[in-house]
C-alpha atoms as a PDB file:
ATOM      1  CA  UNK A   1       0.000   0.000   0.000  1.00  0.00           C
ATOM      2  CA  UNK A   2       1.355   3.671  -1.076  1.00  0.00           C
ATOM      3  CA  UNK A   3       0.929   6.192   1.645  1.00  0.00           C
ATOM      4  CA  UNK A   4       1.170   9.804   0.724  1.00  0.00           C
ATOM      5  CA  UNK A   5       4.017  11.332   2.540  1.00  0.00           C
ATOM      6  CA  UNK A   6       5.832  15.140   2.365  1.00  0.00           C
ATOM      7  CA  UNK A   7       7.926  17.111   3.575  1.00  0.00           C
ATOM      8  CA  UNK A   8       7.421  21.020   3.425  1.00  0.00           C
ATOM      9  CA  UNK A   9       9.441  23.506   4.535  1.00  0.00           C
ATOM     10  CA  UNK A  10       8.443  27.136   4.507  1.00  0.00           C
ATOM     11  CA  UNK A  11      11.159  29.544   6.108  1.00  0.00           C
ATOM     12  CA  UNK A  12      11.789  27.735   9.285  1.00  0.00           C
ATOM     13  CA  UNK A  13       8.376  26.148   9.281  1.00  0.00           C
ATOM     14  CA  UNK A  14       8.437  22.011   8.348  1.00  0.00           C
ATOM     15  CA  UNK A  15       5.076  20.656   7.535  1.00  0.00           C
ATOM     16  CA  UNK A  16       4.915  16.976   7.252  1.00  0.00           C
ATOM     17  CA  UNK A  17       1.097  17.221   6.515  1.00  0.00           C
ATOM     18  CA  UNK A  18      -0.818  20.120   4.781  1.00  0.00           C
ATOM     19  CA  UNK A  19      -4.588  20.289   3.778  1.00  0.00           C
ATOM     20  CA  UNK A  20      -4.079  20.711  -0.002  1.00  0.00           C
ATOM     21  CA  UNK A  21      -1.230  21.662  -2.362  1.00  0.00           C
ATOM     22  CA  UNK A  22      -1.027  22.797  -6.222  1.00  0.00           C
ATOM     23  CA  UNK A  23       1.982  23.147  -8.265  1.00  0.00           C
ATOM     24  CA  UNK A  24       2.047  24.756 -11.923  1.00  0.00           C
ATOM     25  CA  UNK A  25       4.899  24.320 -14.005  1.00  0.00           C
ATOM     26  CA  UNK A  26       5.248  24.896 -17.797  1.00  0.00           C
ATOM     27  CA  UNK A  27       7.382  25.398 -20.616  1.00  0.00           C
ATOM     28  CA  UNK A  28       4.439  27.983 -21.591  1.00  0.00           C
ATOM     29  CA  UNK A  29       5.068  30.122 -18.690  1.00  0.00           C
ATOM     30  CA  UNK A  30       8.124  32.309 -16.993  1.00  0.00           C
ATOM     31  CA  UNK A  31       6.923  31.212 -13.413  1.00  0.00           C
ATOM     32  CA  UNK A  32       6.417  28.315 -11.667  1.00  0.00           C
ATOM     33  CA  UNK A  33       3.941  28.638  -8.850  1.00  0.00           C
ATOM     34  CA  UNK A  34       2.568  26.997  -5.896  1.00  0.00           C
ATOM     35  CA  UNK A  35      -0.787  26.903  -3.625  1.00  0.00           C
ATOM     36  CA  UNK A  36      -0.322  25.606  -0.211  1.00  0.00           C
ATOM     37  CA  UNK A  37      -3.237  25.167   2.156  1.00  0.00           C
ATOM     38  CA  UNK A  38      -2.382  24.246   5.417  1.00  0.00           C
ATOM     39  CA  UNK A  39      -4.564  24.616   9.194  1.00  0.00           C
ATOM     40  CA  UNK A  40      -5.152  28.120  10.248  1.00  0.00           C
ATOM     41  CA  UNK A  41      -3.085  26.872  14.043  1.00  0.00           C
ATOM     42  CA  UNK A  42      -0.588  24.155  14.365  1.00  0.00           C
ATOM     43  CA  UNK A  43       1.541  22.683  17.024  1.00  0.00           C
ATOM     44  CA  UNK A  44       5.278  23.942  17.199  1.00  0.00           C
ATOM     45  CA  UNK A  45       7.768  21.542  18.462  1.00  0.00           C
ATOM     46  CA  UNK A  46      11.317  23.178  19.337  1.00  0.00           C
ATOM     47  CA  UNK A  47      13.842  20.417  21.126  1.00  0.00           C
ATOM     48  CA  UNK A  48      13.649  20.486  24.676  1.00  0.00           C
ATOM     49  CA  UNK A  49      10.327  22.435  24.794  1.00  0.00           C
ATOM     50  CA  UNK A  50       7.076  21.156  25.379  1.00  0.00           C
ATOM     51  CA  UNK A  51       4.690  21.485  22.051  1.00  0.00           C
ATOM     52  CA  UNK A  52       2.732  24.261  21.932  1.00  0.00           C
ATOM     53  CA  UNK A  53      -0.160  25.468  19.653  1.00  0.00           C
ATOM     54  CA  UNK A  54       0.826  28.663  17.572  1.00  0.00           C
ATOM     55  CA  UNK A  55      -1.272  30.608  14.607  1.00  0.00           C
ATOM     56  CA  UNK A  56       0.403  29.063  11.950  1.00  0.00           C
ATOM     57  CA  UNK A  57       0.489  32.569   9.452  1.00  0.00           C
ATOM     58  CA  UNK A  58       3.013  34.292  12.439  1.00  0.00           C
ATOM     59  CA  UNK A  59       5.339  31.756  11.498  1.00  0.00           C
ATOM     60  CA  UNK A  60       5.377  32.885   8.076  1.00  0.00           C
ATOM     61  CA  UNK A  61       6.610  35.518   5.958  1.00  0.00           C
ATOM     62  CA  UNK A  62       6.566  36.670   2.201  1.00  0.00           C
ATOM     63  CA  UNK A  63       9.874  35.679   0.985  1.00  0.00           C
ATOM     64  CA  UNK A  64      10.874  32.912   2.916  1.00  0.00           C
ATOM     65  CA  UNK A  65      12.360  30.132   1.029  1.00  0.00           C
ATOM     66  CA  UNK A  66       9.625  27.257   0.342  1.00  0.00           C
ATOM     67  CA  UNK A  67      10.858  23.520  -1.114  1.00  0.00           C
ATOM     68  CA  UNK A  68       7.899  21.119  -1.450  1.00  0.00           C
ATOM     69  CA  UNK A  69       9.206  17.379  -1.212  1.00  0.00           C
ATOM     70  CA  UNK A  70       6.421  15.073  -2.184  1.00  0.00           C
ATOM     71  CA  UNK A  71       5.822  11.206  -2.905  1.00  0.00           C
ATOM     72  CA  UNK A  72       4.922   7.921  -1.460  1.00  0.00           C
ATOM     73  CA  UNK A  73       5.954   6.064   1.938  1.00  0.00           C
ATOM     74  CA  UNK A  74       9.001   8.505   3.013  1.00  0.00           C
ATOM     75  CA  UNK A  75      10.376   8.182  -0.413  1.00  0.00           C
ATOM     76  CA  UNK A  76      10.322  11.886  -1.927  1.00  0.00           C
ATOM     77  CA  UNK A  77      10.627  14.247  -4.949  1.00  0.00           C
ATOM     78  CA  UNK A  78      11.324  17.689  -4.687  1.00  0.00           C
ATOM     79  CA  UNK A  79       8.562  19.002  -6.875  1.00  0.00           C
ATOM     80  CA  UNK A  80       9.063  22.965  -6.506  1.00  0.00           C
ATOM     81  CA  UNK A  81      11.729  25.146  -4.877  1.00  0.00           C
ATOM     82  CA  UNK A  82      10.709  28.730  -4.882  1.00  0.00           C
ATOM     83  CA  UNK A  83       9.597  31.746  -2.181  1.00  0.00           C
ATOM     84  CA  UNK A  84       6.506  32.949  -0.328  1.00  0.00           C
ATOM     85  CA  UNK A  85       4.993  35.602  -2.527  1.00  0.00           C
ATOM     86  CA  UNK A  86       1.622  36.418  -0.371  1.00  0.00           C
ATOM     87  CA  UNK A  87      -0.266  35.145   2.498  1.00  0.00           C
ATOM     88  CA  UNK A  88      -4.446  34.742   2.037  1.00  0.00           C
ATOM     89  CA  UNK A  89      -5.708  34.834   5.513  1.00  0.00           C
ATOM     90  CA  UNK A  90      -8.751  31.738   4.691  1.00  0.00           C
ATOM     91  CA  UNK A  91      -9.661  29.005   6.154  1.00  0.00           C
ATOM     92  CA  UNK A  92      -7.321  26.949   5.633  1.00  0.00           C
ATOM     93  CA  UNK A  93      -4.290  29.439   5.749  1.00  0.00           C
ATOM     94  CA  UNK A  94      -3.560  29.643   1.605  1.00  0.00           C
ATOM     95  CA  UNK A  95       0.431  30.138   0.989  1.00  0.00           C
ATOM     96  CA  UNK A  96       1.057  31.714  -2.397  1.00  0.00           C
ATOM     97  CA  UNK A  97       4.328  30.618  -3.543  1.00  0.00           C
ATOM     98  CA  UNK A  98       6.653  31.572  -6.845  1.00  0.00           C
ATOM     99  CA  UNK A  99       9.684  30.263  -7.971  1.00  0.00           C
ATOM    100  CA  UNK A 100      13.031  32.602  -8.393  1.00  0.00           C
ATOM    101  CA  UNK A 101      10.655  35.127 -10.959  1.00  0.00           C
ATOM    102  CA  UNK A 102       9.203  36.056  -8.051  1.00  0.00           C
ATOM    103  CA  UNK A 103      12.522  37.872  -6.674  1.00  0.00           C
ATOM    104  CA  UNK A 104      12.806  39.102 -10.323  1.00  0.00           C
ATOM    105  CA  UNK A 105       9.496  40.852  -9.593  1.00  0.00           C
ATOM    106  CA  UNK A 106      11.449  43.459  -7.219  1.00  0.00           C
ATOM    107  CA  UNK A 107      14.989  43.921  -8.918  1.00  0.00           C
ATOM    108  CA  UNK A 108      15.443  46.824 -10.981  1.00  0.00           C
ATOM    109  CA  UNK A 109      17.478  47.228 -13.864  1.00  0.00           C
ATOM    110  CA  UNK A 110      19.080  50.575 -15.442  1.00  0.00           C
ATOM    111  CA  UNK A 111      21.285  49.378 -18.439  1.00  0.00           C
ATOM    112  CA  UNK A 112      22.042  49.868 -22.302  1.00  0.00           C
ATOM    113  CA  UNK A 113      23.608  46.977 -23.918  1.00  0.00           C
ATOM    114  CA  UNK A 114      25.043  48.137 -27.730  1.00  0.00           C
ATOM    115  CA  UNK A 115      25.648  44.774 -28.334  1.00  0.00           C
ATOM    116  CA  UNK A 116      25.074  41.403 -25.914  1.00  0.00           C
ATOM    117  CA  UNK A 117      24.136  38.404 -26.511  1.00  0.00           C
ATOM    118  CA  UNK A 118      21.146  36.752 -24.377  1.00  0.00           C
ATOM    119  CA  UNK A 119      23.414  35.110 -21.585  1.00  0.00           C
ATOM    120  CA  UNK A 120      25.023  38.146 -20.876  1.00  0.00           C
ATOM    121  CA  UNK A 121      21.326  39.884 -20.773  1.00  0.00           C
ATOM    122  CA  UNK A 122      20.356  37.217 -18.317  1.00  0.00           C
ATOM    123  CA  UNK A 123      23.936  36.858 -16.143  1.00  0.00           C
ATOM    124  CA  UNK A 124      23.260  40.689 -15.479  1.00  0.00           C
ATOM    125  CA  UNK A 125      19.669  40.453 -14.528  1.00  0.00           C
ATOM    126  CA  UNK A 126      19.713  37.115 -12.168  1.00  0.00           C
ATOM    127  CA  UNK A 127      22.509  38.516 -10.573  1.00  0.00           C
ATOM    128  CA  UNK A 128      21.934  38.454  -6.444  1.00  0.00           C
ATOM    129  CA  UNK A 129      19.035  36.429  -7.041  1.00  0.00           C
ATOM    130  CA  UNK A 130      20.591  33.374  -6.269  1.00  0.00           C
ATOM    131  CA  UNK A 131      19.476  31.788  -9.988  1.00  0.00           C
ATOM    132  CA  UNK A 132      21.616  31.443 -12.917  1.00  0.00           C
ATOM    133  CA  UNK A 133      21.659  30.995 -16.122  1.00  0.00           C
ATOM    134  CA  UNK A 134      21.073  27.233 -18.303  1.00  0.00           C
ATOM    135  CA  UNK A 135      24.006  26.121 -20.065  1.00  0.00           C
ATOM    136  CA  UNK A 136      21.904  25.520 -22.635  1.00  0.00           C
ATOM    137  CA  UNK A 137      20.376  29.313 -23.049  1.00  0.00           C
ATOM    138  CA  UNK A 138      20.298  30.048 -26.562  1.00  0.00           C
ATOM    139  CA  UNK A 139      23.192  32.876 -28.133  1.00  0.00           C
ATOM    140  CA  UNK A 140      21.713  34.703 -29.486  1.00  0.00           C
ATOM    141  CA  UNK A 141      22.980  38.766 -30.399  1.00  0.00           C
ATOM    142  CA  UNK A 142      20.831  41.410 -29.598  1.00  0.00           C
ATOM    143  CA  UNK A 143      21.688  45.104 -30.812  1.00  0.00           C
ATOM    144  CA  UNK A 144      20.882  48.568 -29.276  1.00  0.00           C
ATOM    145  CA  UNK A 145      19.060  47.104 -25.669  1.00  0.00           C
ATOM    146  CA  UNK A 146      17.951  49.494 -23.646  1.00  0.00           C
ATOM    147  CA  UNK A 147      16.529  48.282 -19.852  1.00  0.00           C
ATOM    148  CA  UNK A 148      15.505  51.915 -18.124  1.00  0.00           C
ATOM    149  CA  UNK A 149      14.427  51.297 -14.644  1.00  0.00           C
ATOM    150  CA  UNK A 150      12.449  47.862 -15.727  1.00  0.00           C
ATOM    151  CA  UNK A 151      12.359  44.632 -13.540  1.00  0.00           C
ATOM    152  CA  UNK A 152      14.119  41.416 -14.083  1.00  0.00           C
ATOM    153  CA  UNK A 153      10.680  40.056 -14.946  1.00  0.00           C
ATOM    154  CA  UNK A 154       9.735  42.643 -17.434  1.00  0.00           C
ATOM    155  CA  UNK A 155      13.008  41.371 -18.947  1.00  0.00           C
ATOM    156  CA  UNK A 156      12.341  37.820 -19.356  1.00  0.00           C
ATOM    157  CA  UNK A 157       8.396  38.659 -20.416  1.00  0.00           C
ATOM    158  CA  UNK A 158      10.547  40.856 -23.311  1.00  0.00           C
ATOM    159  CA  UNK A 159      12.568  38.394 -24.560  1.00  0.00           C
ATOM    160  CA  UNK A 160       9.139  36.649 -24.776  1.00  0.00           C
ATOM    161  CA  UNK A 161       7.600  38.867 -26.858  1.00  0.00           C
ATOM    162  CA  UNK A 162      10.133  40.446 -28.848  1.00  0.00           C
ATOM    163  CA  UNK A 163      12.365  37.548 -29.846  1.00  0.00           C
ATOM    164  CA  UNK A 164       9.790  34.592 -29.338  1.00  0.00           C
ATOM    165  CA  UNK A 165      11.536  32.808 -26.688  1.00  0.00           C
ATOM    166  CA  UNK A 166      10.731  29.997 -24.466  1.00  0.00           C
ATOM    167  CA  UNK A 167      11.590  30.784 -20.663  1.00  0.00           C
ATOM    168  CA  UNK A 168      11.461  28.974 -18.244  1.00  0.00           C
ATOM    169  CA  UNK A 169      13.080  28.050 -14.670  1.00  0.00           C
ATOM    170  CA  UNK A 170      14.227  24.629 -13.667  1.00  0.00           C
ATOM    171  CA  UNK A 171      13.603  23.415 -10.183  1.00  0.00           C
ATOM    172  CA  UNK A 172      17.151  24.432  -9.029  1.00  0.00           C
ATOM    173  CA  UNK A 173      17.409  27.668 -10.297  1.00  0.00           C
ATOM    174  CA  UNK A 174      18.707  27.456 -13.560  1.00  0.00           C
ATOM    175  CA  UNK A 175      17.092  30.168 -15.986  1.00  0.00           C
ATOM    176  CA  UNK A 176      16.667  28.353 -19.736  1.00  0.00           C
ATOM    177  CA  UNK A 177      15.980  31.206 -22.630  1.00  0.00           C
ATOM    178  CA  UNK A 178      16.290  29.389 -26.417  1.00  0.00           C
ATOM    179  CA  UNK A 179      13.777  27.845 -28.555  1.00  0.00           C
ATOM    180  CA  UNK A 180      11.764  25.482 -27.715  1.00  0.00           C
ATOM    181  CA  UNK A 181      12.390  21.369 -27.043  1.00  0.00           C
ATOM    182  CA  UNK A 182      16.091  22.003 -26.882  1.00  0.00           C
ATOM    183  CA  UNK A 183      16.380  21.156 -23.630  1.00  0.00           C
ATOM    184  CA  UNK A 184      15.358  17.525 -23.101  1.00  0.00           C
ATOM    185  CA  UNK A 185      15.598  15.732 -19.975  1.00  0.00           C
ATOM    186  CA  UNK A 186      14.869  11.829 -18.400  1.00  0.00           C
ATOM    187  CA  UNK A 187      11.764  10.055 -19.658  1.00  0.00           C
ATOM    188  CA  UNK A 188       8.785   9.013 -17.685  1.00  0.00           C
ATOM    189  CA  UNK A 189       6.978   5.667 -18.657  1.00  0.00           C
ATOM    190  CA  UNK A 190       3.544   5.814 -19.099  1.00  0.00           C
ATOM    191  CA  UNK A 191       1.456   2.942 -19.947  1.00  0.00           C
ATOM    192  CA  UNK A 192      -2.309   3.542 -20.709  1.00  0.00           C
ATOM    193  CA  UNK A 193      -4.630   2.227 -18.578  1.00  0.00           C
ATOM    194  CA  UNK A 194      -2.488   0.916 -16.337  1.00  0.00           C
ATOM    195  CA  UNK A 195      -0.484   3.592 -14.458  1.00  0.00           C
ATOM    196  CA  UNK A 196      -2.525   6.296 -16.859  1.00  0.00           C
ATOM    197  CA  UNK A 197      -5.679   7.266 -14.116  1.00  0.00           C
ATOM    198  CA  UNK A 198      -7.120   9.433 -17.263  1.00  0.00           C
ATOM    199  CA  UNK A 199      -6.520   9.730 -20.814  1.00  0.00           C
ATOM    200  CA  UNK A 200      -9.781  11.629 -21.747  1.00  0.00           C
ATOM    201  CA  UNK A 201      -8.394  14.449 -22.973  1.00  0.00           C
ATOM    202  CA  UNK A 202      -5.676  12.531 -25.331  1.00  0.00           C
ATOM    203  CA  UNK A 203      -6.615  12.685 -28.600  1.00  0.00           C
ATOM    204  CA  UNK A 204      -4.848  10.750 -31.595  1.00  0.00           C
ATOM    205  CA  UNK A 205      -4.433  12.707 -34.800  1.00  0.00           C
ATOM    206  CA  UNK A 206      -2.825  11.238 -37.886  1.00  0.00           C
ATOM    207  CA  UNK A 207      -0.618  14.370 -39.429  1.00  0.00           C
ATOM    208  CA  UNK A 208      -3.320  14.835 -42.971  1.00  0.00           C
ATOM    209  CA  UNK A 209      -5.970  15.254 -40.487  1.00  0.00           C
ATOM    210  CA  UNK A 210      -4.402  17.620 -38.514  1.00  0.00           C
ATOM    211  CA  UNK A 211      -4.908  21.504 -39.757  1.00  0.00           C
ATOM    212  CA  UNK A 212      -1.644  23.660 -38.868  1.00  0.00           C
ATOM    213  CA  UNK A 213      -0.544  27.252 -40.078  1.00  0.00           C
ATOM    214  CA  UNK A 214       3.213  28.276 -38.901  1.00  0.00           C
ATOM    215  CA  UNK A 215       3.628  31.764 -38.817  1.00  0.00           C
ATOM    216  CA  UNK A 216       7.427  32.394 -38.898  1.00  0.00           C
ATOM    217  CA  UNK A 217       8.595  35.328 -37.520  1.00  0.00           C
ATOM    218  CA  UNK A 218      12.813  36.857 -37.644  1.00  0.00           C
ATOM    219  CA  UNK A 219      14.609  40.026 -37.615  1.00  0.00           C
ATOM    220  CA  UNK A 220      17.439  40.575 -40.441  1.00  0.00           C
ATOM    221  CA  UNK A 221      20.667  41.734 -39.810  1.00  0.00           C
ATOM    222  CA  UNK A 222      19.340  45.687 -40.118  1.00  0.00           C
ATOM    223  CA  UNK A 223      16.708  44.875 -37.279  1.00  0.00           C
ATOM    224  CA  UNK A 224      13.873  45.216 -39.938  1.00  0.00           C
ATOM    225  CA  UNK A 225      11.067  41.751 -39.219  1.00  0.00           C
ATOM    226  CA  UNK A 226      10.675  39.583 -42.134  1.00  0.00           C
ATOM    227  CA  UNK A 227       7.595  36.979 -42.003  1.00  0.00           C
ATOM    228  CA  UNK A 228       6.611  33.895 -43.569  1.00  0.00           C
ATOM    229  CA  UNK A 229       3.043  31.483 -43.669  1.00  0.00           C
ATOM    230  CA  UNK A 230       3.042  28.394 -44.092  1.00  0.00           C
ATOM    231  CA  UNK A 231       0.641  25.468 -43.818  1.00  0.00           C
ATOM    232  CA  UNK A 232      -3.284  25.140 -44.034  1.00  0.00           C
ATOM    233  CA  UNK A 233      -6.399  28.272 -43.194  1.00  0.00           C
ATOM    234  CA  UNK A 234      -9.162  27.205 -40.616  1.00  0.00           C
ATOM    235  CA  UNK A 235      -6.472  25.180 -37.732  1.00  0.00           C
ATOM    236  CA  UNK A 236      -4.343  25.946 -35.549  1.00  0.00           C
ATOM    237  CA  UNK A 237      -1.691  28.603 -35.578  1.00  0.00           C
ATOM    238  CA  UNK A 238       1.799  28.811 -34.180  1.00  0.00           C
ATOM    239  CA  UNK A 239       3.834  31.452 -34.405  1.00  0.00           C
ATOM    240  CA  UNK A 240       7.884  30.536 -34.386  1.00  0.00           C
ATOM    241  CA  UNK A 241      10.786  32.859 -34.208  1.00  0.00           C
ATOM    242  CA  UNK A 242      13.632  31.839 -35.811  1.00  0.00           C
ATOM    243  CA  UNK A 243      17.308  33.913 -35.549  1.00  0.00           C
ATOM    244  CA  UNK A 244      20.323  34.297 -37.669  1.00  0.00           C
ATOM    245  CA  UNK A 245      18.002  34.162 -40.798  1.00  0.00           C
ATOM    246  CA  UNK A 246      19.100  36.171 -44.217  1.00  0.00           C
ATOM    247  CA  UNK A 247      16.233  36.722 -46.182  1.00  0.00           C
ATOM    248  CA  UNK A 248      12.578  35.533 -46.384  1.00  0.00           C
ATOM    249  CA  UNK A 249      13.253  32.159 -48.568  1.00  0.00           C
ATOM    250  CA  UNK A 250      15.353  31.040 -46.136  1.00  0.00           C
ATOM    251  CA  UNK A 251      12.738  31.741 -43.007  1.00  0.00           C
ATOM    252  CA  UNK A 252       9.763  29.856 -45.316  1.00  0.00           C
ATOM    253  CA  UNK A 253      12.283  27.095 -45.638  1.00  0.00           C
ATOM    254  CA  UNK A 254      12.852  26.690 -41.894  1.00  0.00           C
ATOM    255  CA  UNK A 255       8.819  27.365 -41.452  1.00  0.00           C
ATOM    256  CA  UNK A 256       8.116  24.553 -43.378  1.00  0.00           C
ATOM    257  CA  UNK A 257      10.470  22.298 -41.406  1.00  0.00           C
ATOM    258  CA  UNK A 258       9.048  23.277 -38.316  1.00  0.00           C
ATOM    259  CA  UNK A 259       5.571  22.164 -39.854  1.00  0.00           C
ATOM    260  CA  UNK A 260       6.563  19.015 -40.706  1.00  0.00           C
ATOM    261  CA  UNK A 261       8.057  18.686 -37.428  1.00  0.00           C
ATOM    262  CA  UNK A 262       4.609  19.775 -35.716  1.00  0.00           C
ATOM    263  CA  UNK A 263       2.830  17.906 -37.814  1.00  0.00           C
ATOM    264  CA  UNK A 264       2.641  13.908 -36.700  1.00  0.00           C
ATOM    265  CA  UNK A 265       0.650  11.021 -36.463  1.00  0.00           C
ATOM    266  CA  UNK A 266       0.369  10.609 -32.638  1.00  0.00           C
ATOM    267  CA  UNK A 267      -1.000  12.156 -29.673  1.00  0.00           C
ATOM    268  CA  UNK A 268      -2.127  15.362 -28.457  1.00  0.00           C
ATOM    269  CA  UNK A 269      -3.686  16.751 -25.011  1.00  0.00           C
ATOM    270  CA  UNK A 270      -2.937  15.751 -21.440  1.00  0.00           C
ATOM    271  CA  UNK A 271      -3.009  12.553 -19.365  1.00  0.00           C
ATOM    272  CA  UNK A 272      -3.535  12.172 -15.571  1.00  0.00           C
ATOM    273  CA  UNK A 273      -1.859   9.598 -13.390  1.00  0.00           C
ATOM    274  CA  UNK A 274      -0.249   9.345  -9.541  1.00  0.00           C
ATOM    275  CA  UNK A 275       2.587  11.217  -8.515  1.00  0.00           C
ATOM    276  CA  UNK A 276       4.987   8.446  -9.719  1.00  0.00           C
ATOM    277  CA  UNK A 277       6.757   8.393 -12.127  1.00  0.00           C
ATOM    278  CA  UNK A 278       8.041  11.615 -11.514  1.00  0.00           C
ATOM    279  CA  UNK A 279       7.801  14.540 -14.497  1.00  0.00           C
ATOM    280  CA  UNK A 280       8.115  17.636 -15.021  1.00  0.00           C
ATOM    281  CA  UNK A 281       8.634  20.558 -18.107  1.00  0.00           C
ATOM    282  CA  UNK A 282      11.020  19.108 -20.496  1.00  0.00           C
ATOM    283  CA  UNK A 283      11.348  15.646 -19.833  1.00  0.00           C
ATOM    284  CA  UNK A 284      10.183  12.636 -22.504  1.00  0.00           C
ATOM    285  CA  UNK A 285       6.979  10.975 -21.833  1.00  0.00           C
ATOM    286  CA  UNK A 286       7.403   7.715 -23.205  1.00  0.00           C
ATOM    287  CA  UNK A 287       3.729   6.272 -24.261  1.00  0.00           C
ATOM    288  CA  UNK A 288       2.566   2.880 -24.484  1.00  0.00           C
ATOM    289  CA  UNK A 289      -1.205   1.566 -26.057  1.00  0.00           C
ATOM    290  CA  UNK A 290      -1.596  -2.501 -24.994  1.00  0.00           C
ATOM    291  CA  UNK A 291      -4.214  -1.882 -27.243  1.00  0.00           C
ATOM    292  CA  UNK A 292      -3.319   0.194 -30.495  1.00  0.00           C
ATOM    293  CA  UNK A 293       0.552  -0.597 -30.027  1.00  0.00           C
ATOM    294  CA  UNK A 294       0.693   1.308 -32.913  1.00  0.00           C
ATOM    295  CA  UNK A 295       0.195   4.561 -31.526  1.00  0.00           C
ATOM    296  CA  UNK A 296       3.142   4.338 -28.589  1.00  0.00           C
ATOM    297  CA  UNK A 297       5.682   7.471 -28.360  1.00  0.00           C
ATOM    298  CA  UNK A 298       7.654   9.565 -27.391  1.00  0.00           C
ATOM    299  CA  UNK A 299       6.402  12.963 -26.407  1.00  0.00           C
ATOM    300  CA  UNK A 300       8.079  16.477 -25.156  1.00  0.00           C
ATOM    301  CA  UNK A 301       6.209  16.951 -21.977  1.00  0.00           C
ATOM    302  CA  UNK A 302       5.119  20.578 -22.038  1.00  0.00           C
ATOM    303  CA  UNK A 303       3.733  21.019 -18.805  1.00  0.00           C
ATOM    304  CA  UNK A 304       2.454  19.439 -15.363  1.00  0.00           C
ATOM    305  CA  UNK A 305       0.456  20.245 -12.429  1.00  0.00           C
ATOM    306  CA  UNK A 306       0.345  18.327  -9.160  1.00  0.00           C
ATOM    307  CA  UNK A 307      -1.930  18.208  -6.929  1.00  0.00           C
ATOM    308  CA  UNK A 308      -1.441  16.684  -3.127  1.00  0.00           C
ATOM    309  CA  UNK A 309      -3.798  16.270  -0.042  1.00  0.00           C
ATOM    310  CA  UNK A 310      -6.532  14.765   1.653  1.00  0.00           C
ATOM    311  CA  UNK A 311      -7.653  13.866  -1.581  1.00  0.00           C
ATOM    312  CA  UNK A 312      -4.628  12.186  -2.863  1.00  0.00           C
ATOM    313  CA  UNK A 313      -1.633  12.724  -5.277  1.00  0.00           C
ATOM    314  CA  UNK A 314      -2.281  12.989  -9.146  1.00  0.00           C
ATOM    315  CA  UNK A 315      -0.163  14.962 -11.676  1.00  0.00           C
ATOM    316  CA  UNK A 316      -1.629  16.007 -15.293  1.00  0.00           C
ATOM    317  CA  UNK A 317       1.138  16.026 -17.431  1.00  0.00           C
ATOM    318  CA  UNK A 318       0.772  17.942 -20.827  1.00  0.00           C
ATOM    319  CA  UNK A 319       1.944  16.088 -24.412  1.00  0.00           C
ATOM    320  CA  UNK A 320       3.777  18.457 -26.625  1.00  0.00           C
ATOM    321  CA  UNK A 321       5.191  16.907 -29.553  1.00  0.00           C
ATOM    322  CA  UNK A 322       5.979  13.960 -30.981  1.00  0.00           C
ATOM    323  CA  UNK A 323      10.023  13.234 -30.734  1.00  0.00           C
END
C-alpha cells in the first residue's frame, strides 16, 4: 500500500502534513507557482520544549524560502523550490508561492547593452538572485538594448515577446531562454490504462488530419522583421521565431520544417496519473497503447500540475510533440 508522505518547509516552518497543495509548471510560462493550504493553528515543536499550539500565518513571511518534497511512503521528490509571494488569511491558511521570478518581480534594472548576446542579458539580470543561467540558453545577439528602470521580470516577459523565446526556470534555479524542445531531460513511462488514471483528454491525430498554419517570424541583420506562412487556413496557428536568418526564402524554408516537425501522427492533449513516475517541463513521456501498439511514443512533456492532499496525489502532465 502507497501512503502519501511530504515534507514542506516554509522559512523555518516544516510541515509533514498540509490540507491541499497545487503546483504549476510549464514550458508555456516564466513562473512556476505553488498553492499551499495548510490549518489556520498548528503545534510547534522546538527540542527540549514542550509542544505548543501557535497561529500558523506568524510563522510565516513573504519571501521565505519554500521547497515542497512530495511522494509515497518517506520516499520523496522535490517538486518545486521557490519563495513565499503572499499570504491569504482563509480558512485553511492559503500560501502563495513563486519560484526565483518572483525575486525578479522586485529587482530593478538601469542598463544599455550596444551589443550582448542573451546570456550576458540574463547573467546581469539574475545577478543576487541566487538563480543562474542554463548552459543551454540560446546565443543569441541582440543590438541597441535598452533596460531603463524595468524589472528582471519585465526582462524575461521581453525576450518573450520580442524575440519569441521559451523561458522557463528549472527546479534548481537554472534560468533556460532558447527555442523550444532544446532542452530535453529523463523520460517518464507511461502505460495507458495501467499507471494512466485518465486519458480523456488525449486525442490521436494522424498528421493529414491535422490543420496547422506556422507563422514564422525573424529580424534581419538591419533589425527590420521579415515573415513567412506556411501550412493550411481554418487550424491551428503557431507562431515561431527563428534567428540568424538572411532573407525571407530562407525563413519559409525553416517554417516549413518546423511544420513538418509539428505535424505527426500521434497524440495530443494531457493525461492524468499518480505522482509516480516523476515529471516535469522538459522531460520525454514515453507512451505505451496494450491496445493500439501502434500509436506508442515519445512525447516532449510541455507542462504538469500536481496536486497533493486529503484527496490524494495525481499529476496532469501535458503532451507536446511527438520526438
Amino acid at each position: 500500500m502507497f501512503v502519501l508522505t511530504c515534507h514542506i518547509t516554509i522559512g523555518s516552518a516544516t510541515f509533514k502534513s498540509v490540507t491541499d497543495v497545487v503546483i504549476k509548471r510549464s514550458t508555456h510560462a516564466s513562473n512556476a507557482t505553488a498553492v499551499i493550504k495548510v490549518p489556520v493553528t498548528a503545534v510547534l515543536r522546538q527540542e527540549g520544549k514542550e509542544p505548543t499550539k501557535v497561529e500558523t500565518a506568524q510563522q510565516i513571511n513573504v519571501g521565505d524560502a519554500v521547497s515542497i518534497k512530495l511522494g509515497y511512503d518517506g520516499k520523496l521528490k522535490e517538486e518545486f523550490k521557490g519563495f513565499v509571494k503572499r499570504l491569504n488569511y482563509t480558512v485553511p491558511l492559503e500560501i502563495e508561492c513563486e519560484d526565483w521570478y518572483w525575486k525578479l518581480r522586485y529587482t530593478t534594472i538601469k542598463k544599455s547593452y550596444p551589443e550582448a548576446t542573451v546570456k550576458q542579458l540574463l547573467n546581469d539580470v539574475l545577478s543576487g538572485s541566487g538563480a543562474s543561467v542554463h548552459p543551454a540558453t540560446i546565443d543569441l545577439g541582440l543590438k541597441n538594448t535598452v533596460i531603463n528602470n524595468k524589472t528582471g521580470a519585465w526582462v524575461l516577459e521581453k525576450l518573450k515577446s520580442d524575440y519569441g523565446l521559451t523561458v522557463f526556470f528549472s527546479i534548481d534555479g537554472q534560468c533556460f531562454a532558447g527555442k523550444a524542445y532544446e532542452v530535453q531531460g529523463a523520460a517518464a513511462k507511461y502505460k495507458l490504462r495501467w499507471n494512466v488514471l485518465k486519458d480523456d483528454d488525449l486525442k490521436y491525430y494522424r498528421a493529414e488530419d491535422y490543420k496547422l498554419k506556422v507563422e514564422a517570424k525573424t529580424y534581419d541583420r538591419d533589425g527590420a522583421k521579415l515573415e513567412a506562412t506556411v501550412g493550411s487556413e481554418g487550424g491551428e496557428v503557431k507562431t515561431l521565431w527563428f534567428y540568424n536568418v538572411t532573407d525571407k526564402a530562407q525563413l519559409k524554408t525553416l517554417a516549413e520544417q518546423e511544420l513538418q516537425r509539428y505535424s505527426f501522427d500521434g497524440y495530443r492533449g494531457k493525461i492524468e496519473t499518480f505522482l509516480i513516475p516523476f515529471a516535469e517541463p522538459g522531460m520525454i513521456a514515453e507512451v505505451e497503447d496494450p491496445l493500439y501498439k501502434v500509436y506508442g511514443g515519445s512525447y516532449y512533456i510541455e507542462s504538469t500540475e500536481v496536486h497533493f492532499g486529503t484527496g490524494g496525489g495525481r499529476r496532469k502532465v501535458e503532451l507536446g510533440i511527438k520526438l
